[in-house]
C-alpha atoms as a PDB file:
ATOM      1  CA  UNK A   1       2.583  41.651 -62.137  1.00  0.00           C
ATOM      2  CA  UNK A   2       1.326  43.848 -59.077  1.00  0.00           C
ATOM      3  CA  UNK A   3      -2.005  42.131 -59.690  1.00  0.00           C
ATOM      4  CA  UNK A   4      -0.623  38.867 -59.266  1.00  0.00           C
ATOM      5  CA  UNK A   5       1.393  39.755 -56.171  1.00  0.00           C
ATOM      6  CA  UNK A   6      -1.791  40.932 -54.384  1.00  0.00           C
ATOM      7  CA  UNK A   7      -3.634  37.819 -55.110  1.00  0.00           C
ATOM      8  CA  UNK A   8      -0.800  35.664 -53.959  1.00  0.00           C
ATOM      9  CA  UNK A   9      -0.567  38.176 -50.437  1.00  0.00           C
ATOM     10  CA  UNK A  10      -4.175  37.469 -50.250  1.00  0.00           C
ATOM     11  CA  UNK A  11      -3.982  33.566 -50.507  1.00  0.00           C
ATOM     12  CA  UNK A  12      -1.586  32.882 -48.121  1.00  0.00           C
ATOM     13  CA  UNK A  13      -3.719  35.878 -45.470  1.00  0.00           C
ATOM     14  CA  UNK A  14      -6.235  33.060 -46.103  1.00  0.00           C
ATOM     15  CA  UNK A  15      -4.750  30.374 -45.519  1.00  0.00           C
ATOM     16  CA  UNK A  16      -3.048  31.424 -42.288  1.00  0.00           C
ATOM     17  CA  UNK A  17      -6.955  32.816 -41.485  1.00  0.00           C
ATOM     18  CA  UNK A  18      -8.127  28.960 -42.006  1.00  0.00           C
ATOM     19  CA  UNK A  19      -5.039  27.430 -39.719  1.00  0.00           C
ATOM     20  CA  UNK A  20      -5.804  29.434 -36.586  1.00  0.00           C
ATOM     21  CA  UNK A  21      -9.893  28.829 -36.761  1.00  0.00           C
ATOM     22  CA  UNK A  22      -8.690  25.133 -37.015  1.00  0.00           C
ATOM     23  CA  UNK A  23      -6.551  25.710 -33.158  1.00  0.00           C
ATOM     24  CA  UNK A  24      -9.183  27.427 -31.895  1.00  0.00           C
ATOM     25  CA  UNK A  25     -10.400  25.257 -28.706  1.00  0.00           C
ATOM     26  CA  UNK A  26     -14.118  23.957 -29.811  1.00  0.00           C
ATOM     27  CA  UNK A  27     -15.157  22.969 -26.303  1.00  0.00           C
ATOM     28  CA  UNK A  28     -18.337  24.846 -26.342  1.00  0.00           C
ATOM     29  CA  UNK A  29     -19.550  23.243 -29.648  1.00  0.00           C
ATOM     30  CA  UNK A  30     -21.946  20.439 -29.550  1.00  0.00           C
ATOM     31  CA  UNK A  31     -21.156  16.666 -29.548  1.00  0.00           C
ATOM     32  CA  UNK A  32     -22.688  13.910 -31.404  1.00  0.00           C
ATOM     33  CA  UNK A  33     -24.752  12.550 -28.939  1.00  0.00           C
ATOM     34  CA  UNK A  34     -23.998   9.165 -30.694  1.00  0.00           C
ATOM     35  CA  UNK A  35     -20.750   9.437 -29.539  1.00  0.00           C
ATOM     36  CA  UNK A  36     -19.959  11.429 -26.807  1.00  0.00           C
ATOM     37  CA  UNK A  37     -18.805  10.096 -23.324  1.00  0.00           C
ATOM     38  CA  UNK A  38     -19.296  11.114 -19.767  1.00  0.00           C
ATOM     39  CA  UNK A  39     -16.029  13.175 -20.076  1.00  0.00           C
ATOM     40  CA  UNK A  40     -17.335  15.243 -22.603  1.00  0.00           C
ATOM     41  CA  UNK A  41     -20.139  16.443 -20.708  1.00  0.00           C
ATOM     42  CA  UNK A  42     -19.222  16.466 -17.150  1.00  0.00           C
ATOM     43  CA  UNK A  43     -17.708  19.824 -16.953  1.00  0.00           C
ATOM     44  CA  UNK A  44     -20.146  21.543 -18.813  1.00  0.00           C
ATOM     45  CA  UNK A  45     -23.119  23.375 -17.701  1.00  0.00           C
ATOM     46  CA  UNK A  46     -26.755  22.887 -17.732  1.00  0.00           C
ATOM     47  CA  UNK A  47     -26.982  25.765 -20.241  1.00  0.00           C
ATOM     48  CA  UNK A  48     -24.322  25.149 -22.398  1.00  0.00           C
ATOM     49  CA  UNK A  49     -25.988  21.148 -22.962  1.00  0.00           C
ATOM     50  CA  UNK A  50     -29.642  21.469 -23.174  1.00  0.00           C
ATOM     51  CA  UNK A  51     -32.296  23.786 -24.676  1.00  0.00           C
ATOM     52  CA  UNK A  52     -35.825  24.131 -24.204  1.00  0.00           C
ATOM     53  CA  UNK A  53     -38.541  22.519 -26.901  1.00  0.00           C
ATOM     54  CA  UNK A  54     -41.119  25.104 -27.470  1.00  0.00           C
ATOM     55  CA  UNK A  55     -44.343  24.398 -26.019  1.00  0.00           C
ATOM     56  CA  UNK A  56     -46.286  23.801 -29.269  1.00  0.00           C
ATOM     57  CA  UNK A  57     -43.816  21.127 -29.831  1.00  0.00           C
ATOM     58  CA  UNK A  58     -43.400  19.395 -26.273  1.00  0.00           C
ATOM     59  CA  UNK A  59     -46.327  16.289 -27.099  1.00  0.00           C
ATOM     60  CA  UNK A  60     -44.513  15.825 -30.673  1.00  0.00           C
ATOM     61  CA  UNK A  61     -41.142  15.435 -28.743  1.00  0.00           C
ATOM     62  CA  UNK A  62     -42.819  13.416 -25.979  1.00  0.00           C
ATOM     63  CA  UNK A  63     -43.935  10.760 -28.705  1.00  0.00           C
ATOM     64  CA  UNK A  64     -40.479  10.388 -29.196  1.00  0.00           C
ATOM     65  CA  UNK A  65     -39.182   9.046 -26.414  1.00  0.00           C
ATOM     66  CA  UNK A  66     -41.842   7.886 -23.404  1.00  0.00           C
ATOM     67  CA  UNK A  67     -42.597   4.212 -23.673  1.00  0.00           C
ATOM     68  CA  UNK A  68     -40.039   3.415 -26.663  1.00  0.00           C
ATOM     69  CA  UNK A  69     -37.057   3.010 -24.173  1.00  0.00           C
ATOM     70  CA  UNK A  70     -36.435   2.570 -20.977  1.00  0.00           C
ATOM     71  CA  UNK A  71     -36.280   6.129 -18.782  1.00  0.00           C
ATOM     72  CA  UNK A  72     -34.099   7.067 -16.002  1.00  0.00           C
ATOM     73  CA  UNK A  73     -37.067   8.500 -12.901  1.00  0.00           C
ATOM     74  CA  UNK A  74     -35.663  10.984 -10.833  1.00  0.00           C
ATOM     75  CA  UNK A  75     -37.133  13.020  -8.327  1.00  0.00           C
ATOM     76  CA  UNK A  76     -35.900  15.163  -4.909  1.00  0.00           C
ATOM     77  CA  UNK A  77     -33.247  18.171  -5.004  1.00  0.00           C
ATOM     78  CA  UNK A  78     -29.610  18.739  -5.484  1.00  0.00           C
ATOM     79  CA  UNK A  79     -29.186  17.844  -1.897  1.00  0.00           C
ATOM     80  CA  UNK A  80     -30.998  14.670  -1.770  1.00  0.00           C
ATOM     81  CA  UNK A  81     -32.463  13.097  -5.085  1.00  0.00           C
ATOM     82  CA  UNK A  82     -33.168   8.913  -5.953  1.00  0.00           C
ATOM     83  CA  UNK A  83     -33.088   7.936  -9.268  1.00  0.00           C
ATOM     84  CA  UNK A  84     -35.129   4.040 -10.840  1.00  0.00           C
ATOM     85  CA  UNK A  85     -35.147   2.652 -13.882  1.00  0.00           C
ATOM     86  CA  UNK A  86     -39.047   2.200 -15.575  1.00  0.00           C
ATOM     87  CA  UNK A  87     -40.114   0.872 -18.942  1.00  0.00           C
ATOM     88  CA  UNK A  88     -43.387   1.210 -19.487  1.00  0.00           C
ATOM     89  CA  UNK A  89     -45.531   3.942 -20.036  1.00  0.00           C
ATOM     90  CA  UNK A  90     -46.051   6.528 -22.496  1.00  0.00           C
ATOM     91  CA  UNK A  91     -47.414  10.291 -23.379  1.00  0.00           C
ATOM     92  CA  UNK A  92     -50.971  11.634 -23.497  1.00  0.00           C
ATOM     93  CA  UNK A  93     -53.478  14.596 -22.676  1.00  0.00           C
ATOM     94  CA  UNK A  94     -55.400  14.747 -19.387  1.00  0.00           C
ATOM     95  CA  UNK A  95     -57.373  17.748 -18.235  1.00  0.00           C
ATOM     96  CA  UNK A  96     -56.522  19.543 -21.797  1.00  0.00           C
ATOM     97  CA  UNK A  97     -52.739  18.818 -20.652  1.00  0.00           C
ATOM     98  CA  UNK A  98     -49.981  17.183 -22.081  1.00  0.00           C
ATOM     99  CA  UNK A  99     -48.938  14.261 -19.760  1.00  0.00           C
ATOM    100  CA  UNK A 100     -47.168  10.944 -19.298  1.00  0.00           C
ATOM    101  CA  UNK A 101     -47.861   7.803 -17.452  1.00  0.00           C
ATOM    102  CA  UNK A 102     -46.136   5.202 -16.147  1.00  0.00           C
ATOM    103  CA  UNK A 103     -46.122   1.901 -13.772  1.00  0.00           C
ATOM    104  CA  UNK A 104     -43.752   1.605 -10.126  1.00  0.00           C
ATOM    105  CA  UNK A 105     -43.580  -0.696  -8.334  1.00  0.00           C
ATOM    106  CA  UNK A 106     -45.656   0.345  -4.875  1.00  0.00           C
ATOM    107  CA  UNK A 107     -42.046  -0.418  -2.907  1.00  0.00           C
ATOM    108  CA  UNK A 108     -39.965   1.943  -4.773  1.00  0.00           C
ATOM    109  CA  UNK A 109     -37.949   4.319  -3.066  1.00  0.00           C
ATOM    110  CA  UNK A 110     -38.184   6.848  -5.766  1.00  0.00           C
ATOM    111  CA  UNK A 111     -42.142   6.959  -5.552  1.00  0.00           C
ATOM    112  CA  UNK A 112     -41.559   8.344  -2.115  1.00  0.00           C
ATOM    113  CA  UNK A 113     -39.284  10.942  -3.156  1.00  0.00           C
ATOM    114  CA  UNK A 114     -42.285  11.582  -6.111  1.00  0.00           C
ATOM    115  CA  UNK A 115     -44.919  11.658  -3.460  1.00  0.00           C
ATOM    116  CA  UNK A 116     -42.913  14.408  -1.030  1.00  0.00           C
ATOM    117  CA  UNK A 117     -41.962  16.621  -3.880  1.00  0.00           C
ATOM    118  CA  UNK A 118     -44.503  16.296  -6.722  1.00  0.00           C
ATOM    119  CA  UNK A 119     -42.354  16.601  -9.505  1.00  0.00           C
ATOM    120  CA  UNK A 120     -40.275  14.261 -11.354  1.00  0.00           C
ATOM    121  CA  UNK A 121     -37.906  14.114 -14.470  1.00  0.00           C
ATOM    122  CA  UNK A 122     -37.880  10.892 -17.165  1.00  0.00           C
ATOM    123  CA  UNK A 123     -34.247  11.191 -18.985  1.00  0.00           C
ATOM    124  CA  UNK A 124     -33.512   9.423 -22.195  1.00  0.00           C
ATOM    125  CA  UNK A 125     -30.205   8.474 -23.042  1.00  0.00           C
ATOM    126  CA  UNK A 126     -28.224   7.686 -26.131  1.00  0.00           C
ATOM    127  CA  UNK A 127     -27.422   3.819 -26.308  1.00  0.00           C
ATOM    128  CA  UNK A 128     -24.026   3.880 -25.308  1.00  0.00           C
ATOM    129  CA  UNK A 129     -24.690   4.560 -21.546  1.00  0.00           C
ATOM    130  CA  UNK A 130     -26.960   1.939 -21.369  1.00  0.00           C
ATOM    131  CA  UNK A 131     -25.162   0.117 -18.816  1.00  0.00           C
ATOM    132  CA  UNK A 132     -24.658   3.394 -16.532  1.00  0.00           C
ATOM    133  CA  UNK A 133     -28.374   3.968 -16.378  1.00  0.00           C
ATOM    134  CA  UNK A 134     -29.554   0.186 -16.231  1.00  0.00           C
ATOM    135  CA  UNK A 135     -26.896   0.403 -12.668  1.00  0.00           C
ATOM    136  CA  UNK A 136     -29.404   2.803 -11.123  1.00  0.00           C
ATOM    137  CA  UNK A 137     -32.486  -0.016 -11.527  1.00  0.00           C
ATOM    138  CA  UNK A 138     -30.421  -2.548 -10.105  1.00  0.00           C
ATOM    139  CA  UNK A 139     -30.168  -1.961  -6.849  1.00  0.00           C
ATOM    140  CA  UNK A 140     -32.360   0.702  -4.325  1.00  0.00           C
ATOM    141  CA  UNK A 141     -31.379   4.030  -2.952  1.00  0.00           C
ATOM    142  CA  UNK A 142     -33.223   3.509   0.125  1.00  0.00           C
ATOM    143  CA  UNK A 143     -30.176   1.475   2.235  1.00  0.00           C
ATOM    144  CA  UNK A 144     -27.181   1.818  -0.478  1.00  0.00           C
ATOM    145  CA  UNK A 145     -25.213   4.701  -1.499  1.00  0.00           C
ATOM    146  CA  UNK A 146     -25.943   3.933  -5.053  1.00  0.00           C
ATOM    147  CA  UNK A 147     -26.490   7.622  -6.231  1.00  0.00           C
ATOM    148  CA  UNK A 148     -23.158   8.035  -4.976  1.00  0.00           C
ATOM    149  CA  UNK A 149     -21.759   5.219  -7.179  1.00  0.00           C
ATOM    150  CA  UNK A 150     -23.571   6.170 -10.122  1.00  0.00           C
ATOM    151  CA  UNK A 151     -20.848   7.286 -13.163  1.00  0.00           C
ATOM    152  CA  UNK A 152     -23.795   9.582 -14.281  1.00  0.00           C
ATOM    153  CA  UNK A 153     -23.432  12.554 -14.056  1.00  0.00           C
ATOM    154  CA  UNK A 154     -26.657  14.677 -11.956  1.00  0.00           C
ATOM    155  CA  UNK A 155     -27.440  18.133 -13.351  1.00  0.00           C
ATOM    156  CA  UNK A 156     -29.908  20.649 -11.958  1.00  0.00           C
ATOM    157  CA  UNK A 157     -32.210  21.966 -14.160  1.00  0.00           C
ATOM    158  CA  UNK A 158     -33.324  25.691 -14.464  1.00  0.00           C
ATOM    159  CA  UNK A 159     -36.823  24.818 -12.402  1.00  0.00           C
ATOM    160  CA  UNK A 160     -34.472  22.707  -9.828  1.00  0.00           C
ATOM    161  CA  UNK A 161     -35.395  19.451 -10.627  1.00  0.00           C
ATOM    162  CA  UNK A 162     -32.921  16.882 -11.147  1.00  0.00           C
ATOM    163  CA  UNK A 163     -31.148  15.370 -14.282  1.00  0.00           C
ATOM    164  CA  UNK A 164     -28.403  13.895 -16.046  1.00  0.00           C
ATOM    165  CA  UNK A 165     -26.242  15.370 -18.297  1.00  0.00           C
ATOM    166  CA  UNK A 166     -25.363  12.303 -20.541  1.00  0.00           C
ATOM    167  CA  UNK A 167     -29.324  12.436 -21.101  1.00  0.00           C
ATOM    168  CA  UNK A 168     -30.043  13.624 -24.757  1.00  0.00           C
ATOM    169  CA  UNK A 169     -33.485  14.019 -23.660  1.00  0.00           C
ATOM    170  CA  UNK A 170     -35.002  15.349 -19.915  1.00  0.00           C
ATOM    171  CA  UNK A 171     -38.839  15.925 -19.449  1.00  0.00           C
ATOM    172  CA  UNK A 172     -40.060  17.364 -16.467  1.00  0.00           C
ATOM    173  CA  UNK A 173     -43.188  16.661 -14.822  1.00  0.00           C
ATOM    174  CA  UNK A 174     -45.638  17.541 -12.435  1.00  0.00           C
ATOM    175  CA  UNK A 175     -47.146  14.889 -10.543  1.00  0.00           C
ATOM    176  CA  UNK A 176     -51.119  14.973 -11.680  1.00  0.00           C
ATOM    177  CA  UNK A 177     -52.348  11.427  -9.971  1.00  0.00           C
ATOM    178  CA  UNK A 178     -51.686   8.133  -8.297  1.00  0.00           C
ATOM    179  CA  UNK A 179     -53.643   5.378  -8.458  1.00  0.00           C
ATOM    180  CA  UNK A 180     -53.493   1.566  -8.059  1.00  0.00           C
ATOM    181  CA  UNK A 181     -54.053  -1.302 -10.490  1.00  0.00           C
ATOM    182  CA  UNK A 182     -55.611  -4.560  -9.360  1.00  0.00           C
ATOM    183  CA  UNK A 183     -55.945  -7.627 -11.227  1.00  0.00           C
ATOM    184  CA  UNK A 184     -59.519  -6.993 -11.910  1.00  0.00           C
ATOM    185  CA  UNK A 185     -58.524  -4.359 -13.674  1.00  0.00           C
ATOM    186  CA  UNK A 186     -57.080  -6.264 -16.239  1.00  0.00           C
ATOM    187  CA  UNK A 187     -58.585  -8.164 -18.857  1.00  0.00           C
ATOM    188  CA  UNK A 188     -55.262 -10.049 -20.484  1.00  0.00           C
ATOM    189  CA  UNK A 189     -53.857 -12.270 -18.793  1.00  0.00           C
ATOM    190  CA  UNK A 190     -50.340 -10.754 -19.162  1.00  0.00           C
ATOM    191  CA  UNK A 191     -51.781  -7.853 -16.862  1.00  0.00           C
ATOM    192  CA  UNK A 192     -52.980  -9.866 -14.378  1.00  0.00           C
ATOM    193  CA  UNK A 193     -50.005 -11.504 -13.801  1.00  0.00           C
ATOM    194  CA  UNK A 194     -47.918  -8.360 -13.966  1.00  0.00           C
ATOM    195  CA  UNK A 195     -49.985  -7.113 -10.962  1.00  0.00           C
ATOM    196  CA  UNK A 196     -49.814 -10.107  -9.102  1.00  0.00           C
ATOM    197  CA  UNK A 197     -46.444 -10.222  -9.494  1.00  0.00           C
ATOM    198  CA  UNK A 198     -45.509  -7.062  -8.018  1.00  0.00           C
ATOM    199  CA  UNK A 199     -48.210  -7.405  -5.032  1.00  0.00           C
ATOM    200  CA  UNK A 200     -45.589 -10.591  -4.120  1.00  0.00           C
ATOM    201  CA  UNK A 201     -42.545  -8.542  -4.045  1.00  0.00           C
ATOM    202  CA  UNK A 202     -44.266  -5.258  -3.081  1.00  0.00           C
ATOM    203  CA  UNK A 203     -47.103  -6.205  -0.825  1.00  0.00           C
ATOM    204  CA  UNK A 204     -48.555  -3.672  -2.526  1.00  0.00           C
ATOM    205  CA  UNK A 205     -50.033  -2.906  -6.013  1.00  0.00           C
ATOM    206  CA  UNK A 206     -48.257  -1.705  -8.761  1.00  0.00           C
ATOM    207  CA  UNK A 207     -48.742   2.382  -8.762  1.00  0.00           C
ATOM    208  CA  UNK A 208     -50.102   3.891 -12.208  1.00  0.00           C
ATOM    209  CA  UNK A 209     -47.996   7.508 -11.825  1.00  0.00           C
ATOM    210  CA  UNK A 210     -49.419  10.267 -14.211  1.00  0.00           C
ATOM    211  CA  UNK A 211     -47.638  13.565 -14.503  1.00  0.00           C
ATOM    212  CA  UNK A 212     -47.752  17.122 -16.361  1.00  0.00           C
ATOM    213  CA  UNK A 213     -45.378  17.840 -18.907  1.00  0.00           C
ATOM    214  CA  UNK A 214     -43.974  21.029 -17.952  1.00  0.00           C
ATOM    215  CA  UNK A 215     -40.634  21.085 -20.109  1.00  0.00           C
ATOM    216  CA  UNK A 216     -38.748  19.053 -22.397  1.00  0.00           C
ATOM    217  CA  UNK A 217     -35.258  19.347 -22.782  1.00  0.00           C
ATOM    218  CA  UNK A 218     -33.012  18.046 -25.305  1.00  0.00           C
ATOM    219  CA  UNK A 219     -29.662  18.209 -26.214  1.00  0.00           C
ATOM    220  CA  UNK A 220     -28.031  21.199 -28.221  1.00  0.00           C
END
């Protein structure tokens, strides 16, 4: 009968074990990225979102996302950052270096930010804030306050570039070359009139960007 007693003591030290790991606050566990909102993340940190992808793994992860979806581009500091939208481009090696590419338009403002500070981040972001990031590619930063009105939310990373925590995906680069495109460059006729295109609303060029991976961030 003691032996039965015990067990019973011991079933119910269980199950009063299980009800308080159920209360305890699970703030600081991850979220499905598939799900999550801008209120989940907000008030946590940097650390606490992201980790690193180990270097041996950083052109696997790249493959991933640059040129399957559109990227959020920002470059500048905590104190003064602009963020565009871009969609094409995509990873590669240059100089024995893992790199991506991608075309601006030779009037954006964040090209000049990319220009002063040489480095740049491309975020990726689950599907559910595609609205919030397609906001920062419709309209400029250079005579709006539209970083400001952005429901984003900007994170510095470790290396003090900039990024967003909704992001499930932040690769940082450093800027490797600029170069122009022409028509004559082109031998489809698609590309041709994607250059001439931009020359009318740019008076300029489109702007072939190519940059160093340096990290890769994704979410925890």
């Amino acid at each position: 009968m003691k032996k039965y007693w015990l067990f019973f003591v011991g079933m119910i030290l269980l199950a009063c074990n299980a009800s308080t790991n159920e209360g305890t606050d699970n703030s600081e566990k991850p979220v499905d990225i598939r799900m999550e909102t801008t209120e989940d993340v907000k008030d946590r940190s940097f650390d606490q979102l992201f980790k690193a992808v180990p270097d041996a793994g950083v052109m696997d992860e790249a493959y991933k996302y640059v040129g399957r979806s559109f990227t959020a581009i920002t470059s500048g500091t905590s104190a003064d950052y602009n963020s565009m939208v871009a969609g094409w481009g995509g990873p590669g090696t240059m100089f024995g270096k893992p790199v991506t590419w991608c075309f601006l338009r030779a009037n954006r403002y964040t090209l000049e930010y990319i220009r002063k500070e040489q480095t740049y981040t491309m975020a990726y972001f689950p599907e559910q804030y595609n609205d919030q990031v397609l906001f920062l590619g419709s309209k400029t930063g250079r005579d709006t306050d539209k970083m400001k009105e952005s429901t984003l939310t900007p994170v510095e990373t470790p290396s003090g570039m900039m990024g967003y925590k909704e992001a499930e995906a932040i690769i940082e680069c450093k800027l490797v070359e600029i170069t122009s495109v022409t028509p004559d460059d082109f031998y489809l006729k698609e590309g041709k009139d994607f250059v001439i295109e931009g020359y009318e609303d740019a008076g300029d060029y489109h702007k072939m960007v190519f940059g160093e991976i340096t990290k890769i961030w994704v979410k925890k």
